[in-house]
C-alpha atoms as a PDB file:
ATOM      1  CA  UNK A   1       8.101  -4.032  10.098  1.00  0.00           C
ATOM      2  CA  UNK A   2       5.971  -1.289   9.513  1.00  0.00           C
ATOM      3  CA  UNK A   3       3.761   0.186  12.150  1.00  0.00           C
ATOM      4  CA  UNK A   4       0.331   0.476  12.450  1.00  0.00           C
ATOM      5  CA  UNK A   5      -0.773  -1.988   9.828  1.00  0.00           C
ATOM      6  CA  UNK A   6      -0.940  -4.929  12.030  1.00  0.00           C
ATOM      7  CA  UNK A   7      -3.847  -6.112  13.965  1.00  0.00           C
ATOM      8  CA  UNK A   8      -4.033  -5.664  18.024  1.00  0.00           C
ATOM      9  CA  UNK A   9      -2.807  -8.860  19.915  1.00  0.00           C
ATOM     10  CA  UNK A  10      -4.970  -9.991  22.829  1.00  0.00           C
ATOM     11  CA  UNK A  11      -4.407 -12.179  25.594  1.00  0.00           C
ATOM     12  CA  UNK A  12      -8.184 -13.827  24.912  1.00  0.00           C
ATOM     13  CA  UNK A  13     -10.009 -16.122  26.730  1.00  0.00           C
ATOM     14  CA  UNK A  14     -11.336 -19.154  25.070  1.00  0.00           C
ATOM     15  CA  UNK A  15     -14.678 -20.872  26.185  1.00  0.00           C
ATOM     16  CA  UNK A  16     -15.672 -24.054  24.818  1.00  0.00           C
ATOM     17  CA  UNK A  17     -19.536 -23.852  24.942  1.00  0.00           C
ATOM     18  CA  UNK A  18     -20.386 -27.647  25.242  1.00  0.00           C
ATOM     19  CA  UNK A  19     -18.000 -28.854  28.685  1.00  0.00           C
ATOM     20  CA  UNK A  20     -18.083 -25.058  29.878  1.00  0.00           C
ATOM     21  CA  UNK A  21     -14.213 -24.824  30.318  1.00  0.00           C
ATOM     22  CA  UNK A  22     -12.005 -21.832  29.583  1.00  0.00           C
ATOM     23  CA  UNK A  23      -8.352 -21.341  28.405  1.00  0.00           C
ATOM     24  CA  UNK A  24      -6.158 -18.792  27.450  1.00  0.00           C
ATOM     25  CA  UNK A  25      -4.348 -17.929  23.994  1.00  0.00           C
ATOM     26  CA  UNK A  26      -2.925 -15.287  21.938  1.00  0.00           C
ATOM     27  CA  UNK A  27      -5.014 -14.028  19.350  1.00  0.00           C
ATOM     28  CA  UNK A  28      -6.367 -11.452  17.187  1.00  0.00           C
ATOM     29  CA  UNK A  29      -9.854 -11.327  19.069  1.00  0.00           C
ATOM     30  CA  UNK A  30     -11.015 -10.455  22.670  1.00  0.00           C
ATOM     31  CA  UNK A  31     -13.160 -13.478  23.239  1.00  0.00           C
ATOM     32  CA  UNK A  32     -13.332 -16.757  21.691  1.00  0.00           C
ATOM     33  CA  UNK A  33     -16.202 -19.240  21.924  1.00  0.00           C
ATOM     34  CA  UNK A  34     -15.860 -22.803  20.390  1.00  0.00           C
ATOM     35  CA  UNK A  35     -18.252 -25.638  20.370  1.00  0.00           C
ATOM     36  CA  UNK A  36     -15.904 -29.001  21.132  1.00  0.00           C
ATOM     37  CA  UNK A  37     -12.617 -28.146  23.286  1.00  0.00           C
ATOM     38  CA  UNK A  38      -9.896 -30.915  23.729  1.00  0.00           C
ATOM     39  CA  UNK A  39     -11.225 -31.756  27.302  1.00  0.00           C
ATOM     40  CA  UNK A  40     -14.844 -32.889  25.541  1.00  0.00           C
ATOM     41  CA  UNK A  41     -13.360 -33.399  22.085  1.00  0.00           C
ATOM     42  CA  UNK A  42     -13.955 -37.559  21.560  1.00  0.00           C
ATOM     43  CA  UNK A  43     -10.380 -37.974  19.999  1.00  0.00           C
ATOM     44  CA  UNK A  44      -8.490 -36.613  23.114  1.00  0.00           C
ATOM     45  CA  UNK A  45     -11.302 -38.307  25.739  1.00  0.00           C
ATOM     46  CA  UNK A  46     -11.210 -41.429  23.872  1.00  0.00           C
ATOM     47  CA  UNK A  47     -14.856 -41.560  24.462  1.00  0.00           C
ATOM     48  CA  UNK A  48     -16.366 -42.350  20.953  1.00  0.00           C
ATOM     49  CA  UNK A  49     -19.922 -41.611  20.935  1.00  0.00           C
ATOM     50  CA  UNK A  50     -21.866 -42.326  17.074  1.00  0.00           C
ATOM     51  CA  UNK A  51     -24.638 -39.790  16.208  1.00  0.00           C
ATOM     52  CA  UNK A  52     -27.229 -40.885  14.138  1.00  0.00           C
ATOM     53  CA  UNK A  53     -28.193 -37.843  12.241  1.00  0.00           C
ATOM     54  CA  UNK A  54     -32.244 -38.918  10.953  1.00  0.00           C
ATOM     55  CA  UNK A  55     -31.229 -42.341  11.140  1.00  0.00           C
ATOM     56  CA  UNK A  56     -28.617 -42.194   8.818  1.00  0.00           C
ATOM     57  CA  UNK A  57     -26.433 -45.401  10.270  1.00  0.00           C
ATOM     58  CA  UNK A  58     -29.760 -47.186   9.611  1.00  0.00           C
ATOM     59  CA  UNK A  59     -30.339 -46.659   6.408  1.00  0.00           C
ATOM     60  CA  UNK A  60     -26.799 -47.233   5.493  1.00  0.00           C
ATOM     61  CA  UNK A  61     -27.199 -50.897   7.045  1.00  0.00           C
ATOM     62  CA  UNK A  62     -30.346 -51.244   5.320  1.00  0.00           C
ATOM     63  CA  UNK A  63     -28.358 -50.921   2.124  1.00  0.00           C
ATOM     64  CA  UNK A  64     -25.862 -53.073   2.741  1.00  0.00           C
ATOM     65  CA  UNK A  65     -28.403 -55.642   4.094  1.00  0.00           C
ATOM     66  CA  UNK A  66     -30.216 -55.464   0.672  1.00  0.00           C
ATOM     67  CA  UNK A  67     -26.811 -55.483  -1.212  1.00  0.00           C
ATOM     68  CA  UNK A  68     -25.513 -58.625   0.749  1.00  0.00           C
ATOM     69  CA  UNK A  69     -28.933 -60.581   0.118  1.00  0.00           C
ATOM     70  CA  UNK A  70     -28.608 -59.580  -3.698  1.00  0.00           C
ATOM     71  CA  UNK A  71     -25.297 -60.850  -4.025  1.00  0.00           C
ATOM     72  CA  UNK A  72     -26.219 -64.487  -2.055  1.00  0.00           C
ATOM     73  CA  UNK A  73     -29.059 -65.226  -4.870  1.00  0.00           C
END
């Protein structure tokens, strides 16, 4: 390999920003922050939680609601 052309290798700490917990990895950066970490991540809790982005589920049942009672008549 040639030297001096590749980047700096860290021991870095990782911080997830929404359950507060910190890990470490190998990386190319210093510090890492990231927003969902396996401990709060809902695939890996098994907690599923559904958010309803301006009522987005509801207007999707809506729609199907209208599209069922269109298809009955």
């Amino acid at each position: 390999m040639k030297p001096g052309i590749h980047p700096t290798y860290y021991r870095s700490t990782v911080k997830c920003i929404s359950c507060g917990s910190e890990f470490e990895i190998g990386a190319t950066r210093d510090k890492i922050s990231i927003e969902v970490c396996s401990k709060c991540h809902p695939f890996y809790t098994g907690k599923r939680t559904l958010v309803d982005t301006a009522g987005r589920v509801e207007k999707f049942r809506l729609k199907m609601e209208k599209k069922s009672q269109l298809s009955q008549k």
